[in-house]
Protein backbone atom coordinates (compact mmCIF):
# COMPACT_ATOMS: atom_id res chain seq x y z
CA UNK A 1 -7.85 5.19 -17.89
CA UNK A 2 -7.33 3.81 -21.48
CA UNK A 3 -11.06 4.12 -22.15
CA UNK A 4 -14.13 6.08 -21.34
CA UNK A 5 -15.58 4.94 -18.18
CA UNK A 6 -19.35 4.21 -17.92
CA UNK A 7 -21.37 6.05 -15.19
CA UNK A 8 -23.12 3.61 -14.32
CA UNK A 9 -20.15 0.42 -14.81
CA UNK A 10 -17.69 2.63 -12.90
CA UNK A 11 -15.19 0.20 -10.88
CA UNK A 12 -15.00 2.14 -7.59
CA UNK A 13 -13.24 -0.34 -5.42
CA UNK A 14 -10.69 -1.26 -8.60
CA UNK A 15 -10.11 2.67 -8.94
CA UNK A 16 -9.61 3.09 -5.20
CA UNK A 17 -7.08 -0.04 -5.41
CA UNK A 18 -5.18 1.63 -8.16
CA UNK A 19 -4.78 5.13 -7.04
CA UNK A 20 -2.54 6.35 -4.38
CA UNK A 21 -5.31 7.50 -2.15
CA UNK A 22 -4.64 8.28 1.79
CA UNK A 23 -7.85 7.26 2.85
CA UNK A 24 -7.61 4.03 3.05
CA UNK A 25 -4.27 3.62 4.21
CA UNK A 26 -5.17 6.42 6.78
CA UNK A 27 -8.25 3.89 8.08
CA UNK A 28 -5.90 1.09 8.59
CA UNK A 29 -3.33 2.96 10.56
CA UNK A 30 -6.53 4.30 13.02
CA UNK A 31 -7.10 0.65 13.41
CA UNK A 32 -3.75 -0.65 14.02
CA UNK A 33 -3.30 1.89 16.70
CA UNK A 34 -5.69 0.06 18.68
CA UNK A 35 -3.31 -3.29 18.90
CA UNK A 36 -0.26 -0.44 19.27
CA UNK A 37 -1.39 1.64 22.01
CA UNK A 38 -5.20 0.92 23.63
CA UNK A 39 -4.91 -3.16 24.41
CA UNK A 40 -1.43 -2.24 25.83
CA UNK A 41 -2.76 0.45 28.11
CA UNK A 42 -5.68 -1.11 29.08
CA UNK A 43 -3.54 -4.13 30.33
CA UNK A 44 -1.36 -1.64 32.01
CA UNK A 45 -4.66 0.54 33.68
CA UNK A 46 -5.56 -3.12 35.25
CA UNK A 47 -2.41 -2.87 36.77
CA UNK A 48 -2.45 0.48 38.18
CA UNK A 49 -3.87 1.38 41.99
CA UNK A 50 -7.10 1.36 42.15
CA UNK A 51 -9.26 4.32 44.09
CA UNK A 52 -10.07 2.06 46.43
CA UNK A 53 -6.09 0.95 47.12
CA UNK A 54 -5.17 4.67 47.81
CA UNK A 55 -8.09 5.16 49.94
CA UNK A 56 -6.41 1.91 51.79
CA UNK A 57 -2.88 4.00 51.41
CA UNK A 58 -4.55 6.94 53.09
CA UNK A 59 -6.38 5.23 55.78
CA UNK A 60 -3.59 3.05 57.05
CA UNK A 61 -1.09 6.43 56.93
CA UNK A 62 -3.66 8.16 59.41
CA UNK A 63 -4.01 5.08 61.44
CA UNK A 64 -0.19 5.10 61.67
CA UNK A 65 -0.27 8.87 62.74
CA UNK A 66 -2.11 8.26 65.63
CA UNK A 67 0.82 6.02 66.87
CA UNK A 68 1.69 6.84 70.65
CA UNK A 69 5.46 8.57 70.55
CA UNK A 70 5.64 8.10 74.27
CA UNK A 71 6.21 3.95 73.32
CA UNK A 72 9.39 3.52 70.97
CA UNK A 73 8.72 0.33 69.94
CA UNK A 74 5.45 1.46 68.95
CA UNK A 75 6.94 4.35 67.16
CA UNK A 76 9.68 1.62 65.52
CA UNK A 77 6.98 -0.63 64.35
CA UNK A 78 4.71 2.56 62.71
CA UNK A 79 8.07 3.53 61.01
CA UNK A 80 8.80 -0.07 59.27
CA UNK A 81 4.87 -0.19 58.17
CA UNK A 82 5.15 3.03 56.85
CA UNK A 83 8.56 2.70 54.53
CA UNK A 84 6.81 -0.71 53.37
CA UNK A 85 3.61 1.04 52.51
CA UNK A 86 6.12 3.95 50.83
CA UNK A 87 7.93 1.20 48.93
CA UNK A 88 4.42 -0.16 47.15
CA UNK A 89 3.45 3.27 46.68
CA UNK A 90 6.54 3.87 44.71
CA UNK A 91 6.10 0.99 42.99
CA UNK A 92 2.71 1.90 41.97
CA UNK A 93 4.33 5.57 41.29
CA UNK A 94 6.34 3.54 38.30
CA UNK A 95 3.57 2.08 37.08
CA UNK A 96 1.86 5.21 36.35
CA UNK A 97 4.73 6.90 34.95
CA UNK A 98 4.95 3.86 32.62
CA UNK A 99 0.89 4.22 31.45
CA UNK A 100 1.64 8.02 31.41
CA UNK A 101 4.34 7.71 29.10
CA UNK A 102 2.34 5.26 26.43
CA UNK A 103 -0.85 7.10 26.67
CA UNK A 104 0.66 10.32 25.78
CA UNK A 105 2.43 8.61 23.13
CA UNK A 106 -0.85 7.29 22.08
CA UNK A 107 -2.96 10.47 22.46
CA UNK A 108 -0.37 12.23 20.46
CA UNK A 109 -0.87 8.90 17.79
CA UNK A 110 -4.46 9.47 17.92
CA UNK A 111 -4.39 13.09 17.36
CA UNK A 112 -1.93 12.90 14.23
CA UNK A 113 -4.41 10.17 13.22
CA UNK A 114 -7.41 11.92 13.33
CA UNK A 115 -6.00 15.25 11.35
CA UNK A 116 -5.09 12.46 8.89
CA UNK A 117 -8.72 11.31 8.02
CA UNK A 118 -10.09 14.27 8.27
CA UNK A 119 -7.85 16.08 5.58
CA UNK A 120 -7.38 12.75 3.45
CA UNK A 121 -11.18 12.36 1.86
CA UNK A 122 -10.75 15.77 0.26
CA UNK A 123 -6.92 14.95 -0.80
CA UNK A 124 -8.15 12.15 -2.66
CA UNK A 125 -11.22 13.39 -3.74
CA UNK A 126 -8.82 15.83 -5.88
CA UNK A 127 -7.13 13.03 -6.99
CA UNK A 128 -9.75 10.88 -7.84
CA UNK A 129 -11.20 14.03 -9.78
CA UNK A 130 -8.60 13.83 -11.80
CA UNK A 131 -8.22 10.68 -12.78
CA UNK A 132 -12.01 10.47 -13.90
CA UNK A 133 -11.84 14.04 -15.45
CA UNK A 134 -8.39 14.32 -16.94
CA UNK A 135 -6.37 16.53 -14.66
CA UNK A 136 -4.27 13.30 -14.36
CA UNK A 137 -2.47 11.11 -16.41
CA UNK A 138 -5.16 8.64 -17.01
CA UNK A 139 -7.36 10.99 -18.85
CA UNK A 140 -4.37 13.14 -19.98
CA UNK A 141 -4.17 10.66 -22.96
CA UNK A 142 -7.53 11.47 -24.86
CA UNK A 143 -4.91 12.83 -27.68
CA UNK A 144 -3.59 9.02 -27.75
CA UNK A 145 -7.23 7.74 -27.67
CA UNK A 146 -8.96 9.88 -30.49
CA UNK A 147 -6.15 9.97 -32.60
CA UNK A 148 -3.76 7.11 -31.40
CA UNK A 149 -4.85 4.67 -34.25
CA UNK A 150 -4.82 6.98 -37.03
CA UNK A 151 -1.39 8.56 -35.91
CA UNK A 152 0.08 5.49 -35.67
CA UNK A 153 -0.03 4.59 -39.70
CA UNK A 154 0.66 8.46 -40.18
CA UNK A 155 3.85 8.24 -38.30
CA UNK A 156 4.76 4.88 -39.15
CA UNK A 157 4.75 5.79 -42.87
CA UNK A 158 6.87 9.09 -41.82
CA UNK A 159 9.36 7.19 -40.36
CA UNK A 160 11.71 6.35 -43.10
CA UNK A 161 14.45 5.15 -41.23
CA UNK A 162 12.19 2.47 -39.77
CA UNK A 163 10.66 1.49 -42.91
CA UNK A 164 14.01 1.59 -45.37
CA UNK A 165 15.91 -0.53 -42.77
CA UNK A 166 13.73 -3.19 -41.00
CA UNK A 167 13.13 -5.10 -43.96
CA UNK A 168 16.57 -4.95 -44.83
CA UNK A 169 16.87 -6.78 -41.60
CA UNK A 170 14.41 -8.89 -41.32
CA UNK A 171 15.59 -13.11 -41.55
CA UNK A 172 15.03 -14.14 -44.90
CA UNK A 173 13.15 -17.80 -44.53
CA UNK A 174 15.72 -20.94 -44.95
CA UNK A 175 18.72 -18.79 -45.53
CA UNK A 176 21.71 -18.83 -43.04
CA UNK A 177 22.86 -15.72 -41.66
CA UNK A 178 26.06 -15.04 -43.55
CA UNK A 179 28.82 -13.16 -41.38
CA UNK A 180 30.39 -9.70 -42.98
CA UNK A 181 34.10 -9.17 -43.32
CA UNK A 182 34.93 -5.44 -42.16
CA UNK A 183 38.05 -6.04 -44.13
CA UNK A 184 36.50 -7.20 -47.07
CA UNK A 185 37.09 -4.73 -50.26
CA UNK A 186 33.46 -4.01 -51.21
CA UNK A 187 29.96 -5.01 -49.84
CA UNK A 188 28.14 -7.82 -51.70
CA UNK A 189 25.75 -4.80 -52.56
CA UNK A 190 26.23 -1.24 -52.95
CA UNK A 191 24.48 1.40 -55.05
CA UNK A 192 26.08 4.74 -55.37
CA UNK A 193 23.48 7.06 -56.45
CA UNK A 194 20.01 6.59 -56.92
CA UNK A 195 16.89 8.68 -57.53
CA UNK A 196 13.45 7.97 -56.84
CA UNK A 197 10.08 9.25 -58.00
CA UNK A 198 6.79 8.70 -56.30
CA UNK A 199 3.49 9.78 -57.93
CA UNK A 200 0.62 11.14 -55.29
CA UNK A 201 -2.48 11.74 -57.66
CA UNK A 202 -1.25 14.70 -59.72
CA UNK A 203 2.43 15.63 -57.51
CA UNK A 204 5.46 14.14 -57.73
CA UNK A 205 7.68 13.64 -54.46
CA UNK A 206 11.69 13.38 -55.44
CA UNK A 207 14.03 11.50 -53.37
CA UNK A 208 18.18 11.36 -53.87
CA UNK A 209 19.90 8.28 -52.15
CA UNK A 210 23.55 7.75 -51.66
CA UNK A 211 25.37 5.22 -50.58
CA UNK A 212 22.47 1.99 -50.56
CA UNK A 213 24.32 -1.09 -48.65
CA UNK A 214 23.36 -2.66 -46.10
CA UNK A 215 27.42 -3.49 -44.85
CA UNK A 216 28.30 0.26 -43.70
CA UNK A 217 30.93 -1.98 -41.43
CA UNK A 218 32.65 -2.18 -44.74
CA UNK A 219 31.94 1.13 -46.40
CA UNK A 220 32.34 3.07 -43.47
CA UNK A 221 29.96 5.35 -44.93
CA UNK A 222 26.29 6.12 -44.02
CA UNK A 223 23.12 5.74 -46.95
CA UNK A 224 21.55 9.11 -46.77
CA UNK A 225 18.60 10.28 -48.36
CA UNK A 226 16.86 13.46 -49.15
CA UNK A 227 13.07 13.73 -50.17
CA UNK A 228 11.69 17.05 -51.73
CA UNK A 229 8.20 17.79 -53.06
CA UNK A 230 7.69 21.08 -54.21
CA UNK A 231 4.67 22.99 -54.03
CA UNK A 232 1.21 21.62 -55.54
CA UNK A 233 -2.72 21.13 -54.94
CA UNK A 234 -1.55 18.41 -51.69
CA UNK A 235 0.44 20.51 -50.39
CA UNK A 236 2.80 23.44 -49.96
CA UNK A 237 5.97 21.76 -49.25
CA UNK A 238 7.40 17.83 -48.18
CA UNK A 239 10.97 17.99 -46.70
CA UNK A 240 13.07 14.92 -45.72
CA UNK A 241 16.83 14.44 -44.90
CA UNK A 242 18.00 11.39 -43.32
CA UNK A 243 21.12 8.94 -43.08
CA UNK A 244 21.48 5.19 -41.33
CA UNK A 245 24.23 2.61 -40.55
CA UNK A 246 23.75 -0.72 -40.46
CA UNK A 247 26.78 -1.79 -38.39
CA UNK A 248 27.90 -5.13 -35.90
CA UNK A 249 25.92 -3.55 -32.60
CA UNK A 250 23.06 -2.15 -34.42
CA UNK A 251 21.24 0.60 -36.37
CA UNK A 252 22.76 4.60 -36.15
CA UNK A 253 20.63 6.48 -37.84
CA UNK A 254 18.99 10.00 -37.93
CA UNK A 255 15.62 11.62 -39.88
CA UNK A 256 14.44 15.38 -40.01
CA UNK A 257 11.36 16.61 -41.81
CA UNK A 258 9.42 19.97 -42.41
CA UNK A 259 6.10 19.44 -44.05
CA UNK A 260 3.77 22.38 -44.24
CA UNK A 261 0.11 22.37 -45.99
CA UNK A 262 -0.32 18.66 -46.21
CA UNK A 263 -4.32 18.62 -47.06
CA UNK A 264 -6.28 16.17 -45.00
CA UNK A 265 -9.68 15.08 -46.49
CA UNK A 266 -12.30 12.53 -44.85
CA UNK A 267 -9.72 11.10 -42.59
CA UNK A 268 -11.20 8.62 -40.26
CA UNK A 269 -9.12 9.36 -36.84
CA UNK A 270 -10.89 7.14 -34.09
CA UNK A 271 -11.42 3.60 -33.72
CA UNK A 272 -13.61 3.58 -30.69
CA UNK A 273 -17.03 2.22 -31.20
CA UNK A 274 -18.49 4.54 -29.07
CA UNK A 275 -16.96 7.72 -30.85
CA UNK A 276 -17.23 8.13 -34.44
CA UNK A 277 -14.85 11.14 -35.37
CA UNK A 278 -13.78 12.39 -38.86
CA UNK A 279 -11.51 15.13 -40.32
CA UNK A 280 -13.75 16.80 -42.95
CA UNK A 281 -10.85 18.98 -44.06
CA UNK A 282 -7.27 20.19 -42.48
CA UNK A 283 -4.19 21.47 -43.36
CA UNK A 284 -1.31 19.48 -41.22
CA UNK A 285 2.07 21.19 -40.73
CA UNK A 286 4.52 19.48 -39.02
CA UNK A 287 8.40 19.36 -38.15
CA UNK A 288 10.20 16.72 -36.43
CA UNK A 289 13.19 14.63 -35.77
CA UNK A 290 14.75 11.34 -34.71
CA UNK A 291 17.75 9.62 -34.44
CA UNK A 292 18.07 6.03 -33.52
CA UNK A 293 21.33 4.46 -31.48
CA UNK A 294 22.30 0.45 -31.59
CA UNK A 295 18.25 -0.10 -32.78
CA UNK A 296 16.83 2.50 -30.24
CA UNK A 297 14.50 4.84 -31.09
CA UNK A 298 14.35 8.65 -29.62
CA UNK A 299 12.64 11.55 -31.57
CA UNK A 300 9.77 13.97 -30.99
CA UNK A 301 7.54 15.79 -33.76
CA UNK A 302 5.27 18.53 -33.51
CA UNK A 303 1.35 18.64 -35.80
CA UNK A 304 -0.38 21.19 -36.17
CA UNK A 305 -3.72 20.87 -38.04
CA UNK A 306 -5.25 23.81 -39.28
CA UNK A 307 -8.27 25.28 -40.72
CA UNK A 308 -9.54 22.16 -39.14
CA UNK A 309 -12.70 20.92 -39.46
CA UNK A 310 -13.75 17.66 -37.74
CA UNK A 311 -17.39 15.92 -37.56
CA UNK A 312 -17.56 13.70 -34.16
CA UNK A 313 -20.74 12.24 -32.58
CA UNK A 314 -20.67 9.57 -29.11
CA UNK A 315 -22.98 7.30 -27.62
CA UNK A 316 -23.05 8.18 -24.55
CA UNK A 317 -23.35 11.10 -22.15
CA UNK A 318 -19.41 11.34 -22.13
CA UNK A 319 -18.39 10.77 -25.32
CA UNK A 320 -21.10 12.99 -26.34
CA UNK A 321 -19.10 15.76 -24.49
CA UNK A 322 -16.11 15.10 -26.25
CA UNK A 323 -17.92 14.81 -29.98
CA UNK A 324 -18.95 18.31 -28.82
CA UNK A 325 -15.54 19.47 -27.65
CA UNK A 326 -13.93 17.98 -30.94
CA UNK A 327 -16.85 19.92 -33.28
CA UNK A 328 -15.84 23.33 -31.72
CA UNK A 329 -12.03 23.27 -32.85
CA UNK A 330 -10.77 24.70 -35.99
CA UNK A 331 -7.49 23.93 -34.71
CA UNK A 332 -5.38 21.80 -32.97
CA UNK A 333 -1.77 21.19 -31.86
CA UNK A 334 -0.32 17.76 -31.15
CA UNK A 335 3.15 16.38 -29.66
CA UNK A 336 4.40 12.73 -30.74
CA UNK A 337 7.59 11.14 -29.31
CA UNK A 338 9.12 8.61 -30.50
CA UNK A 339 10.71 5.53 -28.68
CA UNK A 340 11.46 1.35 -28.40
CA UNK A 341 12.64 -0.97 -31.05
CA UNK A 342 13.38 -0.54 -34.77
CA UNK A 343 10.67 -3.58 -35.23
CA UNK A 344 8.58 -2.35 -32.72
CA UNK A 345 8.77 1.73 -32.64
CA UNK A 346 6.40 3.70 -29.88
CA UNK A 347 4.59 6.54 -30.20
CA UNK A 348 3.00 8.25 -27.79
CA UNK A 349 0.64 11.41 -28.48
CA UNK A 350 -0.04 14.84 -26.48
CA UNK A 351 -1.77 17.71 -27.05
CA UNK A 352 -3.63 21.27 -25.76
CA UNK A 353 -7.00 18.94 -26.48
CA UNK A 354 -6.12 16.55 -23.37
CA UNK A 355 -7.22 19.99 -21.36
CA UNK A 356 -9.70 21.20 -23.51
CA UNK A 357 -11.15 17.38 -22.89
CA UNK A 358 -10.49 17.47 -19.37
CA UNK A 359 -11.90 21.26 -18.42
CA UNK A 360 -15.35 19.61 -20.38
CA UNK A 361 -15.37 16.31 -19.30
CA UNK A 362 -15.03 18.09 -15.29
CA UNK A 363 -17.62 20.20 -16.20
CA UNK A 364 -19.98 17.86 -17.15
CA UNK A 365 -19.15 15.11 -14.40
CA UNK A 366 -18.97 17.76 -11.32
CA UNK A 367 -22.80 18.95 -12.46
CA UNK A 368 -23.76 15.23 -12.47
CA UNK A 369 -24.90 15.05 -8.44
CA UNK A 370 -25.77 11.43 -8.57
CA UNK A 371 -22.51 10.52 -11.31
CA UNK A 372 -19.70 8.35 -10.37
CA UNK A 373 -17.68 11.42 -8.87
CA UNK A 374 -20.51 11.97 -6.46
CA UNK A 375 -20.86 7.89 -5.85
CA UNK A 376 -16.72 7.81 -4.84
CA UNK A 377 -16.90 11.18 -2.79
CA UNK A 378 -19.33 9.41 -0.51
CA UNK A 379 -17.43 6.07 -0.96
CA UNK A 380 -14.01 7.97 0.60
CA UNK A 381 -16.80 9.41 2.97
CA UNK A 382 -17.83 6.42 4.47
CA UNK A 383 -14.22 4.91 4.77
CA UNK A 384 -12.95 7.87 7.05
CA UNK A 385 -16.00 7.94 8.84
CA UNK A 386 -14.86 4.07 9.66
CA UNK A 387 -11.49 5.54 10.90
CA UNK A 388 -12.59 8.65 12.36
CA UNK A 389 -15.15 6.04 14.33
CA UNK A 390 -12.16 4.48 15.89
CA UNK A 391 -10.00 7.40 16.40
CA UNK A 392 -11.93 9.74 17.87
CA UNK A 393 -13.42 6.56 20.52
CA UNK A 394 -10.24 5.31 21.45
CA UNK A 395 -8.91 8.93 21.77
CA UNK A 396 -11.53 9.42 24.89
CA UNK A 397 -10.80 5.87 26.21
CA UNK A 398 -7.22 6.84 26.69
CA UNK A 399 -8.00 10.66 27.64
CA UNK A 400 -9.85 9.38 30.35
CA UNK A 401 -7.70 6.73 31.90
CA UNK A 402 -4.99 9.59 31.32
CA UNK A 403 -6.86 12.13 33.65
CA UNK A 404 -7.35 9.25 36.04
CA UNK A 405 -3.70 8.23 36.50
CA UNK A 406 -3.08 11.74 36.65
CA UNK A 407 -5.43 12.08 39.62
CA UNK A 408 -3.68 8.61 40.84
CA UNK A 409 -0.33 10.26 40.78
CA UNK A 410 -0.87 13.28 42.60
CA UNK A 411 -2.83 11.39 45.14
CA UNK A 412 0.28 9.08 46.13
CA UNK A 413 2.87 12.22 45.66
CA UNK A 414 0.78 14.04 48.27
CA UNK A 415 1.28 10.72 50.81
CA UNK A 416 4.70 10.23 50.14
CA UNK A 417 5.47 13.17 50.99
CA UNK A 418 3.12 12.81 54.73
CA UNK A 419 5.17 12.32 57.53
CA UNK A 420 3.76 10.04 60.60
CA UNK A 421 5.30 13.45 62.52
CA UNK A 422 8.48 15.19 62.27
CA UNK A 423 11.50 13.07 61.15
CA UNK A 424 13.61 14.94 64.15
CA UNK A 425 10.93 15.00 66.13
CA UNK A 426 10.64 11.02 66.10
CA UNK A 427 14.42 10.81 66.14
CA UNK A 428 14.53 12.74 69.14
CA UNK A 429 11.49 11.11 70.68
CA UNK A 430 13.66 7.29 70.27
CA UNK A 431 16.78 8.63 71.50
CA UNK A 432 15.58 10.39 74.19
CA UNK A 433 13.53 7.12 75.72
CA UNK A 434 16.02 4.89 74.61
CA UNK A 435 18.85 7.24 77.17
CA UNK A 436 16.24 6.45 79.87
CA UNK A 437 16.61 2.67 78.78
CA UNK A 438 20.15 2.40 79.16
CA UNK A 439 21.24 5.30 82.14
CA UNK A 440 17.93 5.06 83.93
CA UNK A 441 16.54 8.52 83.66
């Protein structure tokens, strides 16, 4: 979130488009079991026997039964109806086992499915949580938003390896790039040694440069620097070593710092027009580093401000918790890292505030009953109650037309295995009046 949301402007559908919530993907699935599993099995339950076709089955095999055994053709005739009326019934046998197989597959589906929206709501209700109260990385840059602006001129004026060299590189208008000879003898500038003194109301800050060229190629030797202030009413100590190359691929270079007591006073440090914050008074201490490769940028750099004391007011009922939370602190801790271009260097802020900010701001939201966390609860709510709708119908449909091809199956098993009498027994019964036939007993 790269600013405070509104309670009453917050984008529920946008948020629940942007986050990776299981909700609604969870509601799609329950519907898209329907064209997976239920149309298919309720064309296949059309297809099945009916109650009324194994009543048939069962009434024809006790008609057959009554056949009389004393007349063999009789007994031949109730033997070829009764293999034919075996054959559908094995046929219809199939087609059960077919809708049995699917509709377990689909009453396992529907199970999984249901778990699935009942457990997702509360899975994304954590993770919407989050991202609204800063237990996720949209709100776990309040650091960047508070302080962003301000830290961005601090660092960029700390970064002399940035400042030194990009204008050294920048086109001049009208001028043709002229190429550099590695082998020439000497650079078309150079400067040795130089010292340089800056004036910061009453202190003086000392820096020592060796080496100024910007055609390292041919000096094969890097500019460094060093910057030392020494102890005064600003601050206790300013610390700076650095060196650069300016070579065919790009800018090497590397920077190191150590300031300690640097006195803060009225700082503006946030741009946002709905939170006014200032830094009455601070002491910042910081140490960091960076080194640059072929015009990248890679660093980090630790602030602390101390015997902090910051003024902060909002506008509204959120950024009125944070002026609060800011108020309280008499000290505070911040991470920067360093990255991109030489003309276009990134920093990106941290800091123990982001929880500080994010333990209030949940505090504040989860007591809000009718706030925007309450609105989205009920909005994931609804959704799986959509799914669940689906689910938990379609899960009876196909429990039901499983229990009755179960009943379907047994019922055929049971007259398959009915025999119009004895299998011997008829054998025996044929032979014996088909002897009389042919030797005239």
């Amino acid at each position: 979130m790269s600013s405070l949301q509104k309670k009453k402007s917050l984008p529920k559908d946008e948020l629940l488009a942007r986050s990776a919530l299981q909700t609604p993907a969870a509601v799609a699935s329950a519907k898209t079991l329907k064209t997976q599993y239920i149309e298919p099995l309720r064309v296949q339950a059309k297809n099945l026997p009916t109650k009324a076709d194994i009543d048939a089955y069962q009434a024809q095999f006790d008609a057959l039964k009554k056949t009389d055994y004393n007349d063999p053709a009789a007994l031949l005739n109730a033997k070829v109806q009764w293999d034919e009326i075996k054959t559908k019934m094995r046929a219809d046998k199939v087609k059960i086992a077919e809708f049995k197989a699917l509709a377990s597959e689909a009453n396992t589906a529907l199970k999984t499915q249901l778990a699935a929206l009942k457990t997702a709501p509360k899975a994304d209700y954590e993770l919407v949580k989050g991202a609204i109260t800063g237990d996720s990385d949209a709100l776990s840059q309040l650091t960047q938003m508070v302080f962003g602006a301000k830290a961005q001129q601090f660092n960029q004026s700390l970064l002399a390896i940035t400042n030194t060299i990009a204008p050294m590189l920048a086109p001049k208008p009208d001028t043709p790039i002229t190429p550099v000879d590695p082998n020439a003898p000497y650079p078309n500038l150079l400067v040795k040694q130089a010292e340089v003194n800056v004036l910061v109301g009453s202190e003086k800050i000392s820096s020592q440069w060796a080496n100024i060229t910007n055609q390292h190629i041919i000096t094969k030797t890097p500019t460094t620097f060093k910057v030392d202030a020494t102890n005064g009413a600003l601050w206790e100590n300013l610390a700076m070593t650095g060196s650069f190359e300016i070579l065919a691929d790009g800018v090497n270079a590397k920077q190191a710092w150590d300031i300690a007591g640097l006195i803060l006073d009225n700082v503006s440090v946030s741009d946002d027009p709905r939170l006014q914050a200032l830094i009455e008074r601070a002491a910042l201490f910081s140490k960091g580093n960076v080194s640059m490769e072929k015009n990248r940028l890679s660093g980090g750099a630790n602030f602390l401000f101390n015997q902090l004391k910051l003024d902060a007011t909002g506008n509204d009922k959120y950024t009125q918790i944070i002026a609060k939370t800011l108020s309280t602190l008499n000290k505070l801790n911040v991470t920067s890292t360093y990255s991109g271009d030489i003309n276009a260097p990134t920093f990106q802020l941290k800091s123990d505030l982001d929880n500080q900010l994010g333990s209030a701001l949940m505090d504040g939201i989860l007591a809000d009953q009718a706030g925007p966390l309450a609105e989205l609860r009920q909005h994931l709510e609804a959704q799986a109650a959509e799914g669940l709708g689906v689910t938990q119908g379609e899960m009876a449909e196909v429990s039901q037309l499983l229990q009755l091809a179960n009943g379907d199956m047994s019922s055929l098993n049971s007259l398959l295995e009915g025999q119009l009498g004895g299998t011997d027994q008829l054998k025996d019964k044929l032979m014996n009046k088909l002897k009389g036939k042919l030797f005239g007993d």
